[in-house]
Protein backbone atom coordinates (compact mmCIF):
# COMPACT_ATOMS: atom_id res chain seq x y z
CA UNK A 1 0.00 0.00 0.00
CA UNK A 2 1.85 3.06 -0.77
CA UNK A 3 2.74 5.89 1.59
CA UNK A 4 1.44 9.26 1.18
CA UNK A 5 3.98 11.78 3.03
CA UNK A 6 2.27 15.28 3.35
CA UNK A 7 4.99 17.89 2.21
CA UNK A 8 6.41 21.05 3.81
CA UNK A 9 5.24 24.04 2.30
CA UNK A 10 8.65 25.19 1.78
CA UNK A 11 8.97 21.73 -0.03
CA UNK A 12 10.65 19.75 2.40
CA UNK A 13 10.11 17.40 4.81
CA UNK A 14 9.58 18.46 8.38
CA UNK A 15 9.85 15.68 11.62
CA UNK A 16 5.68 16.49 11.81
CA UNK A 17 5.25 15.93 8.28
CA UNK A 18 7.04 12.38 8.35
CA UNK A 19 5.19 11.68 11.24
CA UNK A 20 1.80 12.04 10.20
CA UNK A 21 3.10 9.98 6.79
CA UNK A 22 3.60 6.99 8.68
CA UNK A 23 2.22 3.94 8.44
CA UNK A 24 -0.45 3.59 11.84
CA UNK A 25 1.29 0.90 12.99
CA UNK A 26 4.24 3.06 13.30
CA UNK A 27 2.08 5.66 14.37
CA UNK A 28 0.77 3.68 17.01
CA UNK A 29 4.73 2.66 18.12
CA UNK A 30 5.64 6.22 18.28
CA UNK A 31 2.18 7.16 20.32
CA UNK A 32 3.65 3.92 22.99
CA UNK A 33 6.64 5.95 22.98
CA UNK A 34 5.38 9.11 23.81
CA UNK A 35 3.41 7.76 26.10
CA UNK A 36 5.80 6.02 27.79
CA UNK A 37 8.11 8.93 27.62
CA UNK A 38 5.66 11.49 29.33
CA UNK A 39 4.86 8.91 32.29
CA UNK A 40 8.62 8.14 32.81
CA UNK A 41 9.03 11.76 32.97
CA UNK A 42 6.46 12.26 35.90
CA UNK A 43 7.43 9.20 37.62
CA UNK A 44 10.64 10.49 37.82
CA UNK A 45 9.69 14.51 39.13
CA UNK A 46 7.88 12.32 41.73
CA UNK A 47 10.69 10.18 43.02
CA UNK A 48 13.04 13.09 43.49
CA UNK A 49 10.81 14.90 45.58
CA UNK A 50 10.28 11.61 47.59
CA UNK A 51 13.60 10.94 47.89
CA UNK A 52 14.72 14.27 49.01
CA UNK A 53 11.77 14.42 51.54
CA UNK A 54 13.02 11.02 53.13
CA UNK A 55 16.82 12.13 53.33
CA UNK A 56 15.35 15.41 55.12
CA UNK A 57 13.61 13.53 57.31
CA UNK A 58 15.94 10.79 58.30
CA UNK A 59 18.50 14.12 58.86
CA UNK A 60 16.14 15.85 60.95
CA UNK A 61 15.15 12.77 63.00
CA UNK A 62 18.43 11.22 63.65
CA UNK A 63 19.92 14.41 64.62
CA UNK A 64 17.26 14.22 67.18
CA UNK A 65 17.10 10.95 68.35
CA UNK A 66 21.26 10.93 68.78
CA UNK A 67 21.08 14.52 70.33
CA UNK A 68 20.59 12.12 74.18
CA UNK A 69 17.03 13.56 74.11
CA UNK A 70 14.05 10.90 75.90
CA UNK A 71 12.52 8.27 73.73
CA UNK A 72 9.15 8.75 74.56
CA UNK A 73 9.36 12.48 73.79
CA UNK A 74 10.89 11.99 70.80
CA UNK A 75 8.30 9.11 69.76
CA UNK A 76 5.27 11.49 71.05
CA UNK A 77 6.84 14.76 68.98
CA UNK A 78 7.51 12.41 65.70
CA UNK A 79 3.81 10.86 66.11
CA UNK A 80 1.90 13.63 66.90
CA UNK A 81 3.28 15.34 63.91
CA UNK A 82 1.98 12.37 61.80
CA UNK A 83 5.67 11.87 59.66
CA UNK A 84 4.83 8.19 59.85
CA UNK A 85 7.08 7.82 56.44
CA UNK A 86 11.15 6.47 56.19
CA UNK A 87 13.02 5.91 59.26
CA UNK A 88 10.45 7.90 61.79
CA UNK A 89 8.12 4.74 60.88
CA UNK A 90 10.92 2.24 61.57
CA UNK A 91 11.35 3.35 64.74
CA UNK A 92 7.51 4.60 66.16
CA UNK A 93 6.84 0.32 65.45
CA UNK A 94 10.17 -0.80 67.26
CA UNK A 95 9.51 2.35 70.20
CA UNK A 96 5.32 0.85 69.71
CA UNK A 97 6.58 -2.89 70.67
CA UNK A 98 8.84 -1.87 73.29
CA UNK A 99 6.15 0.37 75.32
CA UNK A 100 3.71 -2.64 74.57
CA UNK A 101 6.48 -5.18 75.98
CA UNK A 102 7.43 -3.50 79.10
CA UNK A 103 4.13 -3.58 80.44
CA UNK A 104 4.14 -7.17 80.68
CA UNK A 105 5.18 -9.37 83.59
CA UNK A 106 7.64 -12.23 82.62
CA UNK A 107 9.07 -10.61 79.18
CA UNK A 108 12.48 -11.63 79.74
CA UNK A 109 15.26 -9.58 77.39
CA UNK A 110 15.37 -12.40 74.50
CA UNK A 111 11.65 -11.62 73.91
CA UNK A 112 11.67 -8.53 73.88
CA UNK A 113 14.30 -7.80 71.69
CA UNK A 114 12.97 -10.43 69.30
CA UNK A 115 9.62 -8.46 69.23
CA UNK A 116 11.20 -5.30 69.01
CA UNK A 117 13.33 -6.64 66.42
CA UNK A 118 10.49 -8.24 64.48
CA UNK A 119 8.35 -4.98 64.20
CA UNK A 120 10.92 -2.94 63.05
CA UNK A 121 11.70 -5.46 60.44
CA UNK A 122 8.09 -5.40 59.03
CA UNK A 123 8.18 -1.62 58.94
CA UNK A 124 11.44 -1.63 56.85
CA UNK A 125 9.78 -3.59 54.23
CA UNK A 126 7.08 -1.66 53.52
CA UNK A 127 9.94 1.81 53.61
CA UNK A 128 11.73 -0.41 50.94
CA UNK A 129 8.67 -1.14 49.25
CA UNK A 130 8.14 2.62 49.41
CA UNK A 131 11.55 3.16 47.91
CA UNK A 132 11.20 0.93 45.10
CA UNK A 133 7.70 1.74 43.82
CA UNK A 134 7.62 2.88 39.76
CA UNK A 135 11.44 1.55 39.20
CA UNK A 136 10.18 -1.45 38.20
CA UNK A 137 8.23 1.05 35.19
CA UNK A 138 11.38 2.84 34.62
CA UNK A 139 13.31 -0.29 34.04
CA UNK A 140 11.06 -1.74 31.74
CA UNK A 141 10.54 1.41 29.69
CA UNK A 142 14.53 2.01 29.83
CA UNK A 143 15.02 -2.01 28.59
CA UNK A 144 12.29 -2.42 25.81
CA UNK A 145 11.71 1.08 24.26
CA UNK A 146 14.87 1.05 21.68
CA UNK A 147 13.38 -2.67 20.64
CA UNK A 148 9.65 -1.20 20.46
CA UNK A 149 11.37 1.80 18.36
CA UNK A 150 13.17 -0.44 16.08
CA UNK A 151 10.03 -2.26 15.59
CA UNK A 152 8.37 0.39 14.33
CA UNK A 153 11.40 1.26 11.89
CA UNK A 154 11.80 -2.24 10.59
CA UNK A 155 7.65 -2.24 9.54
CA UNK A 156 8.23 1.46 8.27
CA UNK A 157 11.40 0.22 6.10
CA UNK A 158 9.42 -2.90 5.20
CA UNK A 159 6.62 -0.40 3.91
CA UNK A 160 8.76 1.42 2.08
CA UNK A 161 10.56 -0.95 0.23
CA UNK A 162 7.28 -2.78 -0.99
CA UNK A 163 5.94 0.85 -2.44
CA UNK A 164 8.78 1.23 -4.33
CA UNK A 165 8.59 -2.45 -6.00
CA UNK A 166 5.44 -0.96 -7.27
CA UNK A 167 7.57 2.33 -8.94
CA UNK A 168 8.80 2.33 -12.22
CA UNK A 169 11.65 4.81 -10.84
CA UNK A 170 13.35 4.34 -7.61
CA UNK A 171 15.30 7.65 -7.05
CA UNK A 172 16.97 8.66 -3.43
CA UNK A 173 14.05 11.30 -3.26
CA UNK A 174 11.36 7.99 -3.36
CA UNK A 175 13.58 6.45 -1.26
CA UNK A 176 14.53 8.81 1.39
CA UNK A 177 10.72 9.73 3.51
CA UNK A 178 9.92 6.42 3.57
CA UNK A 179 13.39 5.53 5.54
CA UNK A 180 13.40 8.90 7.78
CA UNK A 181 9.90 8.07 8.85
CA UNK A 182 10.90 4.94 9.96
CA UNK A 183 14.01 6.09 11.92
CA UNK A 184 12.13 8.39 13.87
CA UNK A 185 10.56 5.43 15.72
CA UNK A 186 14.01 4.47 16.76
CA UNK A 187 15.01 7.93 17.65
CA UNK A 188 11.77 8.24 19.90
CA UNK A 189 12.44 4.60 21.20
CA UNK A 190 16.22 6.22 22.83
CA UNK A 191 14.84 9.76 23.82
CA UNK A 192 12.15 7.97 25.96
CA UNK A 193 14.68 4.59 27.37
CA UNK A 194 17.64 7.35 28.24
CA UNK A 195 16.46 9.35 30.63
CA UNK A 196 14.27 6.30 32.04
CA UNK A 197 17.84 3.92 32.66
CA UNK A 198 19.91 7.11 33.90
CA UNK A 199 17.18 7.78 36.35
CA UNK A 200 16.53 4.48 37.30
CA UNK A 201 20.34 3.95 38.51
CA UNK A 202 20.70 6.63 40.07
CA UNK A 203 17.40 6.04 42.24
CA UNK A 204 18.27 2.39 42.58
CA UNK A 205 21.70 3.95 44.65
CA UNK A 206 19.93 6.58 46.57
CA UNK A 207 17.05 3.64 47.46
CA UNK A 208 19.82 1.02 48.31
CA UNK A 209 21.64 4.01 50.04
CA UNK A 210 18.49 4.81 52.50
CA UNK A 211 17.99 1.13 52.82
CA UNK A 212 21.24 0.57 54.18
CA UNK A 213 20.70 3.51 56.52
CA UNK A 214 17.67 1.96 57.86
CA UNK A 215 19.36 -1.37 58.46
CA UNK A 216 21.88 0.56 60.12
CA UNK A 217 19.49 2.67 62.68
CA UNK A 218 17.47 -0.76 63.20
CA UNK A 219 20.03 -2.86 64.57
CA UNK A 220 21.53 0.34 66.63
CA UNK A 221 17.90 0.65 68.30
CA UNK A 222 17.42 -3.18 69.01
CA UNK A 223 21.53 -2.95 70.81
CA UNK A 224 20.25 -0.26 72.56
CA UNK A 225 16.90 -2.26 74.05
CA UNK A 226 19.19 -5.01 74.78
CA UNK A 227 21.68 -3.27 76.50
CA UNK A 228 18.33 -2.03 77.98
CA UNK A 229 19.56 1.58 78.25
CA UNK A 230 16.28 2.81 77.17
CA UNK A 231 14.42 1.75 79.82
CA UNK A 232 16.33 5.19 81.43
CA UNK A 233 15.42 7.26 78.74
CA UNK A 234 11.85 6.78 78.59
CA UNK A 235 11.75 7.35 82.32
């Protein structure tokens, strides 16, 4: 089926023009991409401001909670203020257990550890769940965009070269629109998987980064109930 491409009114051929020449199916590949493109681009506005948000607040709260302050003034502040999010949630369900714990008779320092231990571990999975929602997208859209692009360019080349078995002709100007259409896909297929792998590694770090920190804070709160020190800082 041949190919009409509209032409430039200064009689060339403009990125729009080839465009709206394609073929729909490559229409429809580049309209994936775009797609694809635009949500990788919001997904990615939102996880920087998430990210910065949860290194302000595990700044603000650790500078706190090592500052020699109480615990349970520190857990009433953080709560009351509702920043149940990052490492404040991590430790309101260890500091949660703990107060539940110490209330009851024959909790020897084993079990409580192992409780406080065990809610704290819950909470950092569903942080790290947090961390890692929509790079899952920007993975996938980073790994199979340049192979939906070059789709799209291999049916547009395909197209082309069965209009011109139908010419009596073939000149590089018959030739040409029917290729540059068909490279756009791939072009579109790169512009939407770059940014989506660049910012996809760099979250993975700062998510692995703030994971690690969590760990870290986790384990330094369960030493500290077993070394029971807190039991003087709540009182």
């Amino acid at each position: 089926m041949p190919i009409n491409i509209p032409v430039n009114p200064d009689g060339g051929l403009s990125v729009l023009h080839l465009i709206l020449g394609a073929s729909w199916l490559v229409q429809a590949v580049m309209l994936i991409l775009l797609l694809a493109s635009v949500i990788s681009w919001f997904m990615i506005d939102r996880k920087r401001s998430s990210y910065k948000r949860y290194m302000r607040i595990a700044d603000d709260f650790e500078d706190e909670f090592w500052s020699g302050g109480e615990m349970s003034r520190i857990y009433q502040k953080w709560s009351n203020e509702g920043v149940s999010e990052g490492i404040v949630n991590i430790f309101i369900a260890g500091f949660r257990e703990y107060n539940r714990l110490v209330q009851k008779t024959h909790v020897n320092r084993t079990e409580m550890v192992d409780g406080v231990h065990r809610s704290m571990r819950v909470a950092l999975s569903r942080e790290v769940d947090h961390l890692e929602t929509n790079l899952s997208f920007l993975a996938t859209v980073g790994s199979i965009s340049p192979y939906i692009g070059l789709f799209g360019t291999v049916w547009g080349i395909m197209n082309s070269f069965m209009d011109l078995g139908i010419q009596q002709q073939v000149t590089i100007a018959t030739v040409a629109p029917g290729i540059a259409e068909a490279l756009i896909a791939t072009a579109m297929g790169l512009f939407a998987a770059i940014p989506a792998v660049v910012a996809y590694n760099r979250f993975a770090h700062i998510a692995e980064k703030l994971t690690t920190r969590y760990e870290v804070f986790m384990e330094e709160f369960v030493s500290i109930v077993n070394r029971q020190d807190i039991s003087n800082k709540v009182q």
